[in-house]
PDBML (XML) file of the C-alpha atoms, coordinates in Angstrom:
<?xml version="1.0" encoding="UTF-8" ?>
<PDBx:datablock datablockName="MODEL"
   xmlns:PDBx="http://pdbml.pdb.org/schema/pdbx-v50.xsd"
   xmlns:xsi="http://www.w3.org/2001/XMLSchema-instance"
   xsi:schemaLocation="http://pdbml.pdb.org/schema/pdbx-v50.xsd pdbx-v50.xsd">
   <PDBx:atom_siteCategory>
      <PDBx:atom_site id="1">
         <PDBx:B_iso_or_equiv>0.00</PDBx:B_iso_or_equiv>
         <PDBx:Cartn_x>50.010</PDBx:Cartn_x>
         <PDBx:Cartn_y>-8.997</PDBx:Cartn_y>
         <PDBx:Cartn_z>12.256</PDBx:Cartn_z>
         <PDBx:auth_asym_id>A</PDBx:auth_asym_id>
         <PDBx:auth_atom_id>CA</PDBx:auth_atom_id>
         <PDBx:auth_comp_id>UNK</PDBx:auth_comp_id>
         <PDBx:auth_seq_id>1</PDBx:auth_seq_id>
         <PDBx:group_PDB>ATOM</PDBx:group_PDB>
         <PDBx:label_alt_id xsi:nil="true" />
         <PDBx:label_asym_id>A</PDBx:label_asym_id>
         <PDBx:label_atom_id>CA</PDBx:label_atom_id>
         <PDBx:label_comp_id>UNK</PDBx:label_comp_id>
         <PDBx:label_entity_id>1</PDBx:label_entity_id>
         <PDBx:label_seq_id>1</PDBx:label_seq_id>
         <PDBx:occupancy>1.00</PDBx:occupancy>
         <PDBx:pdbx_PDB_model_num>1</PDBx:pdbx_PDB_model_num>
         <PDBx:type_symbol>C</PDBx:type_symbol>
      </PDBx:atom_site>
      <PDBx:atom_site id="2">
         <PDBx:B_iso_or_equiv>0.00</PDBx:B_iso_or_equiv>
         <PDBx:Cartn_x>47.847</PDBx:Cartn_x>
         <PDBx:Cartn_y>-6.007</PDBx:Cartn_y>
         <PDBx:Cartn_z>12.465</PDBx:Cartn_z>
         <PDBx:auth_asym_id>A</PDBx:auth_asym_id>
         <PDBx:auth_atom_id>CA</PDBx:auth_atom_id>
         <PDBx:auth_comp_id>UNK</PDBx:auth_comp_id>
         <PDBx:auth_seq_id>2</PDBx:auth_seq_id>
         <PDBx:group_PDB>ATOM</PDBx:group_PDB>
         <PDBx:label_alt_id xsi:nil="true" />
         <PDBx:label_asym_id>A</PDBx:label_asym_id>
         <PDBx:label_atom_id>CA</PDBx:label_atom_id>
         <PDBx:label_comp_id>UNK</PDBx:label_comp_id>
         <PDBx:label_entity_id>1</PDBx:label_entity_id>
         <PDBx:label_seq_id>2</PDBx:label_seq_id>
         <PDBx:occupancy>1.00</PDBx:occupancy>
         <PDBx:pdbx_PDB_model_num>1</PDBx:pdbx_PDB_model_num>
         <PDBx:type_symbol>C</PDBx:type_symbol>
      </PDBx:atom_site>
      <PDBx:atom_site id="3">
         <PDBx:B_iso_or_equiv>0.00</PDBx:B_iso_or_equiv>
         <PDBx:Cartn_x>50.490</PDBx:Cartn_x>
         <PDBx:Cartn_y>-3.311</PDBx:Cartn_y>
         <PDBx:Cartn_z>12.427</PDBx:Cartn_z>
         <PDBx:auth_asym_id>A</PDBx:auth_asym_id>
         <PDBx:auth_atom_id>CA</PDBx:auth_atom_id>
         <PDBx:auth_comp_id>UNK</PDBx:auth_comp_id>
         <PDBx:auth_seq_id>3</PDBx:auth_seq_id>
         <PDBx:group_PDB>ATOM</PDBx:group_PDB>
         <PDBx:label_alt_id xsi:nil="true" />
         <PDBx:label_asym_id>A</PDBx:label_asym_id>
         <PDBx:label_atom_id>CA</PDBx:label_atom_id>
         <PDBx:label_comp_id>UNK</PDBx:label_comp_id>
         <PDBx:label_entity_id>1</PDBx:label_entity_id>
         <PDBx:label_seq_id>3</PDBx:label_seq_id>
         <PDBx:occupancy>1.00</PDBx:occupancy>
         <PDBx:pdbx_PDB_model_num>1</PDBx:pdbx_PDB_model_num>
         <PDBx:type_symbol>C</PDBx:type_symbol>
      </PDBx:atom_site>
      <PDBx:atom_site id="4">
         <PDBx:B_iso_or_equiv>0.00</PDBx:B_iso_or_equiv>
         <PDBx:Cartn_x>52.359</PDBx:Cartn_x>
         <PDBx:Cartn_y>-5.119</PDBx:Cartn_y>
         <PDBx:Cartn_z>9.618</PDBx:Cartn_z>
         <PDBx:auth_asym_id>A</PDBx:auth_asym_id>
         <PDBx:auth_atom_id>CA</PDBx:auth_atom_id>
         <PDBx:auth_comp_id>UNK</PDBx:auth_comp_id>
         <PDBx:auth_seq_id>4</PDBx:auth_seq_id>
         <PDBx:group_PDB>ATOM</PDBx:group_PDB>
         <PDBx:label_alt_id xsi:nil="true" />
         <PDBx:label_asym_id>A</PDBx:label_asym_id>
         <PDBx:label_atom_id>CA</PDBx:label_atom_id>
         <PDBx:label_comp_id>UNK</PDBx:label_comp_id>
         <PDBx:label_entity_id>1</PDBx:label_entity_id>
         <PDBx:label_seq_id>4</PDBx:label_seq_id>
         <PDBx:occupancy>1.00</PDBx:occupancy>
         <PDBx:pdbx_PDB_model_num>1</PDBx:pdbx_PDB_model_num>
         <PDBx:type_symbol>C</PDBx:type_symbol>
      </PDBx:atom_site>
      <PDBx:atom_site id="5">
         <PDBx:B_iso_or_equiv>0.00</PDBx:B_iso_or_equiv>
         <PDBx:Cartn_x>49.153</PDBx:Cartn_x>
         <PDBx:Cartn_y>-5.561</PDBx:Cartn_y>
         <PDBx:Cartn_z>7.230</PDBx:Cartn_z>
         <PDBx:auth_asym_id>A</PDBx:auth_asym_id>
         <PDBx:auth_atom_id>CA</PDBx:auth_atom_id>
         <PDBx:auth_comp_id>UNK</PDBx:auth_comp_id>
         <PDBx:auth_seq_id>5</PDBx:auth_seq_id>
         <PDBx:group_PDB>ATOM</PDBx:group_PDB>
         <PDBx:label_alt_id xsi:nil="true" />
         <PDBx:label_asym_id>A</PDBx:label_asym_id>
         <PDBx:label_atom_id>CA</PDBx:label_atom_id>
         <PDBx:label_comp_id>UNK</PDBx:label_comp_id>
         <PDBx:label_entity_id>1</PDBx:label_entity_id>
         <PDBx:label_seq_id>5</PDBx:label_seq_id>
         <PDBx:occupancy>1.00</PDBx:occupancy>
         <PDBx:pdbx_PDB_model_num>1</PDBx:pdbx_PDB_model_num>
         <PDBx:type_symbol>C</PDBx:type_symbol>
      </PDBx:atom_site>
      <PDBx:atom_site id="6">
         <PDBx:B_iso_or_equiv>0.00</PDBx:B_iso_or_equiv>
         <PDBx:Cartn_x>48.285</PDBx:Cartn_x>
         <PDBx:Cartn_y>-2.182</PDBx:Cartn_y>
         <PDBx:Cartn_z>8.271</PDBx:Cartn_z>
         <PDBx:auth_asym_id>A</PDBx:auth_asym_id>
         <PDBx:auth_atom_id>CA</PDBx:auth_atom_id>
         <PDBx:auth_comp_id>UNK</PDBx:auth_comp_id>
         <PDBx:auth_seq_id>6</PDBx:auth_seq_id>
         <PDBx:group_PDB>ATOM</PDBx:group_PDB>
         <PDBx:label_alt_id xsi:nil="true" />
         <PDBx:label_asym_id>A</PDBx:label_asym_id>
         <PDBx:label_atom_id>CA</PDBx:label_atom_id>
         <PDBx:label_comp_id>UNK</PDBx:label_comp_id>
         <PDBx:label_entity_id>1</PDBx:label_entity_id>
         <PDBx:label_seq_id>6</PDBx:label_seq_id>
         <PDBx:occupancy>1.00</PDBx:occupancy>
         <PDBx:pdbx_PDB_model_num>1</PDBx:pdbx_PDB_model_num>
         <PDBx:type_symbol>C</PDBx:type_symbol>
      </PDBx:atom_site>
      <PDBx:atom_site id="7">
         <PDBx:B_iso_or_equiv>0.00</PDBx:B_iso_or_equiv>
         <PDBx:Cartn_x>51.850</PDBx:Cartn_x>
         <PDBx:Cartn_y>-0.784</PDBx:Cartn_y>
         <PDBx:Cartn_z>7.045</PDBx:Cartn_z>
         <PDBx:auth_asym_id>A</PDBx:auth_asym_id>
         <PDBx:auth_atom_id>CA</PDBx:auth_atom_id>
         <PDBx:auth_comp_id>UNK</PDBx:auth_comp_id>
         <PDBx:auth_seq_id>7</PDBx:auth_seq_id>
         <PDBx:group_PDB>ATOM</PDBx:group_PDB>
         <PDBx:label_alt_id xsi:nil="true" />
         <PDBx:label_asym_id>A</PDBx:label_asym_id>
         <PDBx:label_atom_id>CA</PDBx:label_atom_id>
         <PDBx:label_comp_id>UNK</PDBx:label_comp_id>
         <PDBx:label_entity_id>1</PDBx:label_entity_id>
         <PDBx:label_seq_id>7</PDBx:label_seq_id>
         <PDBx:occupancy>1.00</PDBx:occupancy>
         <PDBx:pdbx_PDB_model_num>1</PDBx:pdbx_PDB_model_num>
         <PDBx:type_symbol>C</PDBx:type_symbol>
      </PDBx:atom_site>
      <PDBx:atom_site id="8">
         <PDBx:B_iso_or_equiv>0.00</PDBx:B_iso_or_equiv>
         <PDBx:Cartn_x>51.719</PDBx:Cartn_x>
         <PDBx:Cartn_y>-3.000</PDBx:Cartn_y>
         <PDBx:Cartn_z>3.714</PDBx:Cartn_z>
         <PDBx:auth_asym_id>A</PDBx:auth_asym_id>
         <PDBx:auth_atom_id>CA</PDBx:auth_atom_id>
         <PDBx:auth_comp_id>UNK</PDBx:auth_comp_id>
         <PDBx:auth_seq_id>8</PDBx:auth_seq_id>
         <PDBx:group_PDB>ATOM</PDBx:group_PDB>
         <PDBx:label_alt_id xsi:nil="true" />
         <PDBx:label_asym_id>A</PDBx:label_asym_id>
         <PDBx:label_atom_id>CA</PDBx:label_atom_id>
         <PDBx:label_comp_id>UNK</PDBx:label_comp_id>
         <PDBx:label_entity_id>1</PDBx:label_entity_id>
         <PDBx:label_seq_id>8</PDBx:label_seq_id>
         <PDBx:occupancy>1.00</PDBx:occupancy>
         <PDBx:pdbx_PDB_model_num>1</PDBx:pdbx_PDB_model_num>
         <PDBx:type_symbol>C</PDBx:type_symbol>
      </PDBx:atom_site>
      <PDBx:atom_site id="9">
         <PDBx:B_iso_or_equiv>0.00</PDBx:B_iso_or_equiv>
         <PDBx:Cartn_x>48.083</PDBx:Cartn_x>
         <PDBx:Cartn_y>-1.609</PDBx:Cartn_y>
         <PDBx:Cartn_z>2.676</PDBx:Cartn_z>
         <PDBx:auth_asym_id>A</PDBx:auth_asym_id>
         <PDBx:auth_atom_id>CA</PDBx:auth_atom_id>
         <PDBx:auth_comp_id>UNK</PDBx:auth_comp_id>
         <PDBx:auth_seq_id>9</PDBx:auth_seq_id>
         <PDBx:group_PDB>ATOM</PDBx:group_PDB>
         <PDBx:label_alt_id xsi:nil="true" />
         <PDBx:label_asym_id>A</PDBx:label_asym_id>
         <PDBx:label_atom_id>CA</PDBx:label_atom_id>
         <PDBx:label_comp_id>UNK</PDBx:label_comp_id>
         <PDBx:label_entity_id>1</PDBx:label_entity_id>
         <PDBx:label_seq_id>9</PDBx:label_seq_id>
         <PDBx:occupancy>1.00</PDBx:occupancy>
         <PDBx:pdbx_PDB_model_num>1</PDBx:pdbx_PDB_model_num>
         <PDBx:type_symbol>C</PDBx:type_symbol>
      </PDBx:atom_site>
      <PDBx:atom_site id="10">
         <PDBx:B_iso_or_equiv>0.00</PDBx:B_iso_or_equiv>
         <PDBx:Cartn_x>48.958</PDBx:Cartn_x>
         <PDBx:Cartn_y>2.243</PDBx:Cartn_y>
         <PDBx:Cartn_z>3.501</PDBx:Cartn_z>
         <PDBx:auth_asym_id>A</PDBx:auth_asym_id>
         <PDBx:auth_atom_id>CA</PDBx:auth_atom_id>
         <PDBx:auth_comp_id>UNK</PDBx:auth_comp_id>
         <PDBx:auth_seq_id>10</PDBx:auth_seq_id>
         <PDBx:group_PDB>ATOM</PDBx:group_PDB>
         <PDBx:label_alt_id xsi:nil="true" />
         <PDBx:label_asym_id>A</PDBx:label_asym_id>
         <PDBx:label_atom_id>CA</PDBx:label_atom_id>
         <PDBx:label_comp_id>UNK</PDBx:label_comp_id>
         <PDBx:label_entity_id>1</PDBx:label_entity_id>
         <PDBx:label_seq_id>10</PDBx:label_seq_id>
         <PDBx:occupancy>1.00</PDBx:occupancy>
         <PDBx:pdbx_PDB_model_num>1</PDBx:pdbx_PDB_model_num>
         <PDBx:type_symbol>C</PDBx:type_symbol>
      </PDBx:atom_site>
      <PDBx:atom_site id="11">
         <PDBx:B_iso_or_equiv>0.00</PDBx:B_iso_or_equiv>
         <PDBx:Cartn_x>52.410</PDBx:Cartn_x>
         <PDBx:Cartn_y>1.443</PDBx:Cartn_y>
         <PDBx:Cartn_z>1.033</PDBx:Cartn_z>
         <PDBx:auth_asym_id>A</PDBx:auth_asym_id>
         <PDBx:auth_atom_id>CA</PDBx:auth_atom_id>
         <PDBx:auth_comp_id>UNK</PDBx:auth_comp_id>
         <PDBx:auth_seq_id>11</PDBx:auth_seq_id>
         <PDBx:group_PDB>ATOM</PDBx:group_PDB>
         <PDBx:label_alt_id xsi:nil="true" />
         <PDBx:label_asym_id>A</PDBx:label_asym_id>
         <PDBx:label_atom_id>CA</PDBx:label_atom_id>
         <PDBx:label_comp_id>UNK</PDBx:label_comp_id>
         <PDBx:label_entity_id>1</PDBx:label_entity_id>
         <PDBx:label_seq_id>11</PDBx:label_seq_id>
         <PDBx:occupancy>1.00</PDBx:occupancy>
         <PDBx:pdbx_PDB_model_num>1</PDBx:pdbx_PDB_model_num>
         <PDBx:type_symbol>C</PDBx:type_symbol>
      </PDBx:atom_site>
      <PDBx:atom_site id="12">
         <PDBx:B_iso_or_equiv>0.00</PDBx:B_iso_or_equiv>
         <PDBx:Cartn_x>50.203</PDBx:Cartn_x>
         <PDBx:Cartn_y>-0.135</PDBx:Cartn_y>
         <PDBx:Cartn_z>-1.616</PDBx:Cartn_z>
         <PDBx:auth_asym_id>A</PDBx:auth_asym_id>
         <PDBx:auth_atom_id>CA</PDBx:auth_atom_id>
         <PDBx:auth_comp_id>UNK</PDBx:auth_comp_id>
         <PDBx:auth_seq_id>12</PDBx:auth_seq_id>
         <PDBx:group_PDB>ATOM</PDBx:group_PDB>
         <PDBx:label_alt_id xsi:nil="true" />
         <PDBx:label_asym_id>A</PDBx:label_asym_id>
         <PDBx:label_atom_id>CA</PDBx:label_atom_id>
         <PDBx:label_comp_id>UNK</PDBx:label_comp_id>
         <PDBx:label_entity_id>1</PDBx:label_entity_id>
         <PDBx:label_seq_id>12</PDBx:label_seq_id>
         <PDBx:occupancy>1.00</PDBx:occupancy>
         <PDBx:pdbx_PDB_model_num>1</PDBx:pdbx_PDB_model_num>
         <PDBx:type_symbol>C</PDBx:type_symbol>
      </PDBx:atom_site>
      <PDBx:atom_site id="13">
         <PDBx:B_iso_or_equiv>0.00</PDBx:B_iso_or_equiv>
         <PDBx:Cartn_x>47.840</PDBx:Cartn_x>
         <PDBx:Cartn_y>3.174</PDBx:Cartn_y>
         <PDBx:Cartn_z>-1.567</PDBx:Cartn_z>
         <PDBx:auth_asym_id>A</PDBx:auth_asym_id>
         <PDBx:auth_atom_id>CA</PDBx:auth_atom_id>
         <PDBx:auth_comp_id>UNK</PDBx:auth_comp_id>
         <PDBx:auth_seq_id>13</PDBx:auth_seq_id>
         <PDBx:group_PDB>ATOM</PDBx:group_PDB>
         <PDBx:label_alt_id xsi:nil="true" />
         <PDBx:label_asym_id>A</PDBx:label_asym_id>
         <PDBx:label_atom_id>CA</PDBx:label_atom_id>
         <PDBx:label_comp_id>UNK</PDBx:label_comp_id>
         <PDBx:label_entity_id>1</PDBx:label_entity_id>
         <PDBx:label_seq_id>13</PDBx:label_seq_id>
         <PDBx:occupancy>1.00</PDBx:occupancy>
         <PDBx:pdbx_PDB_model_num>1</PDBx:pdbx_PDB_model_num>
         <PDBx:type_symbol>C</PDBx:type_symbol>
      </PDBx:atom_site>
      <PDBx:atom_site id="14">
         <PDBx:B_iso_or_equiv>0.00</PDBx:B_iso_or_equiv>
         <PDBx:Cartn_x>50.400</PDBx:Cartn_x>
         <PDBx:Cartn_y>5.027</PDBx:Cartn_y>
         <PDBx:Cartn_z>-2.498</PDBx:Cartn_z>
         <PDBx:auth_asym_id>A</PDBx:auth_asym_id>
         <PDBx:auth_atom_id>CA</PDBx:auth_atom_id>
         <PDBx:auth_comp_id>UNK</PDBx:auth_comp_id>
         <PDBx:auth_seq_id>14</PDBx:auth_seq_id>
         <PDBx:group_PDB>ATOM</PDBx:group_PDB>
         <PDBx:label_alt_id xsi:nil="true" />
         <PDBx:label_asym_id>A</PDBx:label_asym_id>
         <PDBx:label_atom_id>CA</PDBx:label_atom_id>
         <PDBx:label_comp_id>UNK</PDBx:label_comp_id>
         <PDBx:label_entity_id>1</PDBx:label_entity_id>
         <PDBx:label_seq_id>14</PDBx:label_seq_id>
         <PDBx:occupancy>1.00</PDBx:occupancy>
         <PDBx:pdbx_PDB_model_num>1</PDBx:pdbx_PDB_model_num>
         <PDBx:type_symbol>C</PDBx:type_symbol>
      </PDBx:atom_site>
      <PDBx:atom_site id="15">
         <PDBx:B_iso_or_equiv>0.00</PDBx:B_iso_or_equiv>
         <PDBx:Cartn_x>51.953</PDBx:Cartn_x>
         <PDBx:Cartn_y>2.588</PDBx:Cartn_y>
         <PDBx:Cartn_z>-5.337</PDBx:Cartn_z>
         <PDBx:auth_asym_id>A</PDBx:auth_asym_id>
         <PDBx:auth_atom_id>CA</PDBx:auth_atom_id>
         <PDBx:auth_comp_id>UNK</PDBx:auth_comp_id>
         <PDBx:auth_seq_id>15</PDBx:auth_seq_id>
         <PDBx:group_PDB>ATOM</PDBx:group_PDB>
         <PDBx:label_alt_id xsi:nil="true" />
         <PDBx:label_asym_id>A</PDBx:label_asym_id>
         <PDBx:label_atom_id>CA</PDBx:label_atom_id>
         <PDBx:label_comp_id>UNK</PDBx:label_comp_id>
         <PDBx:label_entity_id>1</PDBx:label_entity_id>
         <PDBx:label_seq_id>15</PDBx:label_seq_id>
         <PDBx:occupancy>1.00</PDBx:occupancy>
         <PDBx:pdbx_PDB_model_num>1</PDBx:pdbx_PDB_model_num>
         <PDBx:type_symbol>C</PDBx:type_symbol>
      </PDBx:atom_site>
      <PDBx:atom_site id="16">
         <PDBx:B_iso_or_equiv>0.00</PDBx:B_iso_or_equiv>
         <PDBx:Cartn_x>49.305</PDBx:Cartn_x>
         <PDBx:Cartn_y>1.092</PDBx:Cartn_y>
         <PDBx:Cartn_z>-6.656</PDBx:Cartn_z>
         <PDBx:auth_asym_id>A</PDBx:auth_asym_id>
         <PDBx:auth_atom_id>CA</PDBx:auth_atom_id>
         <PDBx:auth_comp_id>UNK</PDBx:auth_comp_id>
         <PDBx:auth_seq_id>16</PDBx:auth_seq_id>
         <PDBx:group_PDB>ATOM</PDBx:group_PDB>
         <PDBx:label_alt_id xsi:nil="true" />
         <PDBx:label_asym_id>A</PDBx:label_asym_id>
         <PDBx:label_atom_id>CA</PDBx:label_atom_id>
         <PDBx:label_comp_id>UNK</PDBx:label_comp_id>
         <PDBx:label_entity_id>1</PDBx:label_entity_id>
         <PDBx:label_seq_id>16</PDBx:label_seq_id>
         <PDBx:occupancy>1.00</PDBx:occupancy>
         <PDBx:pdbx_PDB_model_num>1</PDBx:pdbx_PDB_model_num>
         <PDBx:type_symbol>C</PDBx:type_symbol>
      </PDBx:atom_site>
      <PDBx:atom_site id="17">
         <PDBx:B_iso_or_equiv>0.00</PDBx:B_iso_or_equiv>
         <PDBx:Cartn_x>45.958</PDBx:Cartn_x>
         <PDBx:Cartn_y>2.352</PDBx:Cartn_y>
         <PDBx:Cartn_z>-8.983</PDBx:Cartn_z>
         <PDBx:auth_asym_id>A</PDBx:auth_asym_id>
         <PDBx:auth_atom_id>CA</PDBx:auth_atom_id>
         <PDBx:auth_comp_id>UNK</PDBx:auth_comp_id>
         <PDBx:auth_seq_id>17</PDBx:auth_seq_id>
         <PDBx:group_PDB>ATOM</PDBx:group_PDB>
         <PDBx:label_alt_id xsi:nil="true" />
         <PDBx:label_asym_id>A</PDBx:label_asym_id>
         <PDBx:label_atom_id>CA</PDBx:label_atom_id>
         <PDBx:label_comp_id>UNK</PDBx:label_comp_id>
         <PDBx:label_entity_id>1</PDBx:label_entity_id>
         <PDBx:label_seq_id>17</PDBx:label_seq_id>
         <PDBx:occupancy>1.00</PDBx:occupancy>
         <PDBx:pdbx_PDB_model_num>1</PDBx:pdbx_PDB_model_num>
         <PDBx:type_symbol>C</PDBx:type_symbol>
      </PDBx:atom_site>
      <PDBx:atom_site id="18">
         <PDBx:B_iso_or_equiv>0.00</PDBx:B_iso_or_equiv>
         <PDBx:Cartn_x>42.864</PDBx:Cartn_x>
         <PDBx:Cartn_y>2.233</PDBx:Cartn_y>
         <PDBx:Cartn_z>-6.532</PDBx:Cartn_z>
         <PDBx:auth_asym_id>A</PDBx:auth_asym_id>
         <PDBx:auth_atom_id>CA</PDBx:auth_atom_id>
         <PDBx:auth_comp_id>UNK</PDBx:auth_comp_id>
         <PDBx:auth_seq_id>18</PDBx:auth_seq_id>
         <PDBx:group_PDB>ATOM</PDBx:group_PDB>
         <PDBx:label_alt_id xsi:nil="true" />
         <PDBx:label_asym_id>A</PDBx:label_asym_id>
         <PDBx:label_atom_id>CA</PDBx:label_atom_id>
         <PDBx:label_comp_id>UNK</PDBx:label_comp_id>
         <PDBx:label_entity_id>1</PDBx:label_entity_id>
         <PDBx:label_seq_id>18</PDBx:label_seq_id>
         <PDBx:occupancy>1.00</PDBx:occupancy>
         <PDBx:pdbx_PDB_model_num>1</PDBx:pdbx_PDB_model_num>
         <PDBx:type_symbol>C</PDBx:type_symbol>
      </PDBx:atom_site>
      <PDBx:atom_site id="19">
         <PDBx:B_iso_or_equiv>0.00</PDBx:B_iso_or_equiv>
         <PDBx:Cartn_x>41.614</PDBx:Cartn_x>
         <PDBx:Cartn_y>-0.048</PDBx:Cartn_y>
         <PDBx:Cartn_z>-9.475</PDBx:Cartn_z>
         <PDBx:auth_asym_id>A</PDBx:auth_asym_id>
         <PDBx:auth_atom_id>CA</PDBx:auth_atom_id>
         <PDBx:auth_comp_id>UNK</PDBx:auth_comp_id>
         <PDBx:auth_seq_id>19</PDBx:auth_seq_id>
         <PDBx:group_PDB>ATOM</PDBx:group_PDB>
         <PDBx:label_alt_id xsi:nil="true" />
         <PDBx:label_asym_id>A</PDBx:label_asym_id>
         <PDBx:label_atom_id>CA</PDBx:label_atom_id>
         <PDBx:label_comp_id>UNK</PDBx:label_comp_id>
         <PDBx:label_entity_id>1</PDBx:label_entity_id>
         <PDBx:label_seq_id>19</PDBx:label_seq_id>
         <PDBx:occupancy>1.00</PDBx:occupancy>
         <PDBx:pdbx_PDB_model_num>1</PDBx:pdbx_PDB_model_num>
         <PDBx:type_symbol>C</PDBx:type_symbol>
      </PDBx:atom_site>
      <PDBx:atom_site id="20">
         <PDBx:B_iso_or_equiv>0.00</PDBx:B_iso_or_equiv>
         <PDBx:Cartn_x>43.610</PDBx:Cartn_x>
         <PDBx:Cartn_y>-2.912</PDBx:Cartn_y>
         <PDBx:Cartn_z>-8.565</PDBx:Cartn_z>
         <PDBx:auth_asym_id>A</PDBx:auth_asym_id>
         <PDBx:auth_atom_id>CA</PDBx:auth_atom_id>
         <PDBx:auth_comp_id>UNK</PDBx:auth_comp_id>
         <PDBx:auth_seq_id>20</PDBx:auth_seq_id>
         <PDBx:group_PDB>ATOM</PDBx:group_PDB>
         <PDBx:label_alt_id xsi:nil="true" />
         <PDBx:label_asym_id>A</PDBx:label_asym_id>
         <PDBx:label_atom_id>CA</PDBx:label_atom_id>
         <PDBx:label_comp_id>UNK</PDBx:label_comp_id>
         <PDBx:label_entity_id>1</PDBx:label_entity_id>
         <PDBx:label_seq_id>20</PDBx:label_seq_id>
         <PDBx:occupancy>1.00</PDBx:occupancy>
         <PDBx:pdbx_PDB_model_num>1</PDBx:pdbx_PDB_model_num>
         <PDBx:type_symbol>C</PDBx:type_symbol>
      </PDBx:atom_site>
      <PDBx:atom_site id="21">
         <PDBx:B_iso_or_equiv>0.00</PDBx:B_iso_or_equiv>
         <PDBx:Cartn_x>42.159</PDBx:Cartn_x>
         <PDBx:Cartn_y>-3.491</PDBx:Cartn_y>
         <PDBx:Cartn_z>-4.813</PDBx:Cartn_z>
         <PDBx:auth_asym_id>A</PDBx:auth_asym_id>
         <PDBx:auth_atom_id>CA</PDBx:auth_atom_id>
         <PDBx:auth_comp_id>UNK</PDBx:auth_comp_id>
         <PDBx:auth_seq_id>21</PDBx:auth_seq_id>
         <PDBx:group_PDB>ATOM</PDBx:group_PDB>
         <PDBx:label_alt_id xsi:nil="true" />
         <PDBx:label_asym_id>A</PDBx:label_asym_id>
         <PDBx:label_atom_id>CA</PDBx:label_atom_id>
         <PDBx:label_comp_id>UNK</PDBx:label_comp_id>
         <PDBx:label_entity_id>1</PDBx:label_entity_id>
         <PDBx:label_seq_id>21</PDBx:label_seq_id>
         <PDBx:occupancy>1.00</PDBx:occupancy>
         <PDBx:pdbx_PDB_model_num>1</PDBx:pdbx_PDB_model_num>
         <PDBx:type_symbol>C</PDBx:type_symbol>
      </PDBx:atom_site>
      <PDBx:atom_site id="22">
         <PDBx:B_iso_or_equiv>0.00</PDBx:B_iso_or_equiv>
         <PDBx:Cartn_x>38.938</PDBx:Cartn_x>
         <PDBx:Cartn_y>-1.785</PDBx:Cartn_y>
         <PDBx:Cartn_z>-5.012</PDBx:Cartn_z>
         <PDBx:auth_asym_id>A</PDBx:auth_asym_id>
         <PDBx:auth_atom_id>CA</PDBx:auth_atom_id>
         <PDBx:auth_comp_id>UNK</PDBx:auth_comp_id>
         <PDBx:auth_seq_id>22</PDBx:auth_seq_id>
         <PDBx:group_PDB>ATOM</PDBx:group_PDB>
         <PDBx:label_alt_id xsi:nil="true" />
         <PDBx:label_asym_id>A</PDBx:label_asym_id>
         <PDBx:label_atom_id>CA</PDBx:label_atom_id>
         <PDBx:label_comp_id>UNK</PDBx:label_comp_id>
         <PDBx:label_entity_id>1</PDBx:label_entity_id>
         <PDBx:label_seq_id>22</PDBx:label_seq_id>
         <PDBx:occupancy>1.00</PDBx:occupancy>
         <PDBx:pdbx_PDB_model_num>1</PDBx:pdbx_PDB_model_num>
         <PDBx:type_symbol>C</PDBx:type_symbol>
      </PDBx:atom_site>
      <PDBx:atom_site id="23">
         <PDBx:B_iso_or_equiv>0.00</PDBx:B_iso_or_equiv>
         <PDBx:Cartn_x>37.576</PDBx:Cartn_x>
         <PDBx:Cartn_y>-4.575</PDBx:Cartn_y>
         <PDBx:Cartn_z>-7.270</PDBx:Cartn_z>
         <PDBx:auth_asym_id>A</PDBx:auth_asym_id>
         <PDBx:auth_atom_id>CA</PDBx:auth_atom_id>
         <PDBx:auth_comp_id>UNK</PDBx:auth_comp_id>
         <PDBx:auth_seq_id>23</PDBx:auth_seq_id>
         <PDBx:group_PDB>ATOM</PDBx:group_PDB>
         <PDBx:label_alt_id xsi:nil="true" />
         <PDBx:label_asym_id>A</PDBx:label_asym_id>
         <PDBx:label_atom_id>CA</PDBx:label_atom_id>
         <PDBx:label_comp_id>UNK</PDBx:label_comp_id>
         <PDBx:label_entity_id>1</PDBx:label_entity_id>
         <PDBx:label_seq_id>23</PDBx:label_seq_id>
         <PDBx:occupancy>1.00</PDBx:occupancy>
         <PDBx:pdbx_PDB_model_num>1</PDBx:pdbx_PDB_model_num>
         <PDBx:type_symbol>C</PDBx:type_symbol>
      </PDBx:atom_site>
      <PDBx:atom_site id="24">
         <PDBx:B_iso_or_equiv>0.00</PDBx:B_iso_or_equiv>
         <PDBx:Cartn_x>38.080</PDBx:Cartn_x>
         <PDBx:Cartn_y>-7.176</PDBx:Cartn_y>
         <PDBx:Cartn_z>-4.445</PDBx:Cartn_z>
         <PDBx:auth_asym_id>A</PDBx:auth_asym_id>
         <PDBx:auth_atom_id>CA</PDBx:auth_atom_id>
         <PDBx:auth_comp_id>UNK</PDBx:auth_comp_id>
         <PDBx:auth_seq_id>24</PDBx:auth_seq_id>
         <PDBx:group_PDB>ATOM</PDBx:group_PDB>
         <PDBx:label_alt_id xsi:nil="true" />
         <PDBx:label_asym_id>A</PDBx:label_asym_id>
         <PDBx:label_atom_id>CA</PDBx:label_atom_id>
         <PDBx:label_comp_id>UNK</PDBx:label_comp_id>
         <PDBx:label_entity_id>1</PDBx:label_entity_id>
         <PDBx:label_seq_id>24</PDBx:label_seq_id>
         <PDBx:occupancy>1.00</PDBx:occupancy>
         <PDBx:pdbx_PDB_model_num>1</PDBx:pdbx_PDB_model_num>
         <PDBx:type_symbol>C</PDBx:type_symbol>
      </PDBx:atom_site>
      <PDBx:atom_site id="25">
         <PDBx:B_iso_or_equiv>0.00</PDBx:B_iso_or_equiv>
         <PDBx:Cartn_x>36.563</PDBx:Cartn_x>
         <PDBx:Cartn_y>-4.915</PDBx:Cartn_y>
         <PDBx:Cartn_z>-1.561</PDBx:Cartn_z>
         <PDBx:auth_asym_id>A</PDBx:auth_asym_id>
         <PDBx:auth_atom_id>CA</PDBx:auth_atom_id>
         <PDBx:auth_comp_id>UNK</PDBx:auth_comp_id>
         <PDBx:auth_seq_id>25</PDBx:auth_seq_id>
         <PDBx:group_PDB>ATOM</PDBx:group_PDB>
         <PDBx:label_alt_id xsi:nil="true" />
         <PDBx:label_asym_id>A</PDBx:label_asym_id>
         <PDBx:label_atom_id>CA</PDBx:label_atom_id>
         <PDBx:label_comp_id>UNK</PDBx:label_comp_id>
         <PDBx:label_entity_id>1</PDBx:label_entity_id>
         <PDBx:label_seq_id>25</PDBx:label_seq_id>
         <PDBx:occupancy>1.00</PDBx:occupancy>
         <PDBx:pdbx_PDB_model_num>1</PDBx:pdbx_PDB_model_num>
         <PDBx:type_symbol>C</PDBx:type_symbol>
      </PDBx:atom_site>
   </PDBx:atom_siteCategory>
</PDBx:datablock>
């Protein structure tokens, strides 16, 4: 579950603006 959530959040750094998750950190 780690390795998979870790994979997922390094692809959405790359795809997404930082806007969209840094509001819910």
């Amino acid at each position: 579950a780690s390795a998979f959530g870790g994979l997922c959040g390094a692809t959405l750094l790359l795809v997404l603006p930082a806007e969209a998750f840094d509001a819910i950190v």
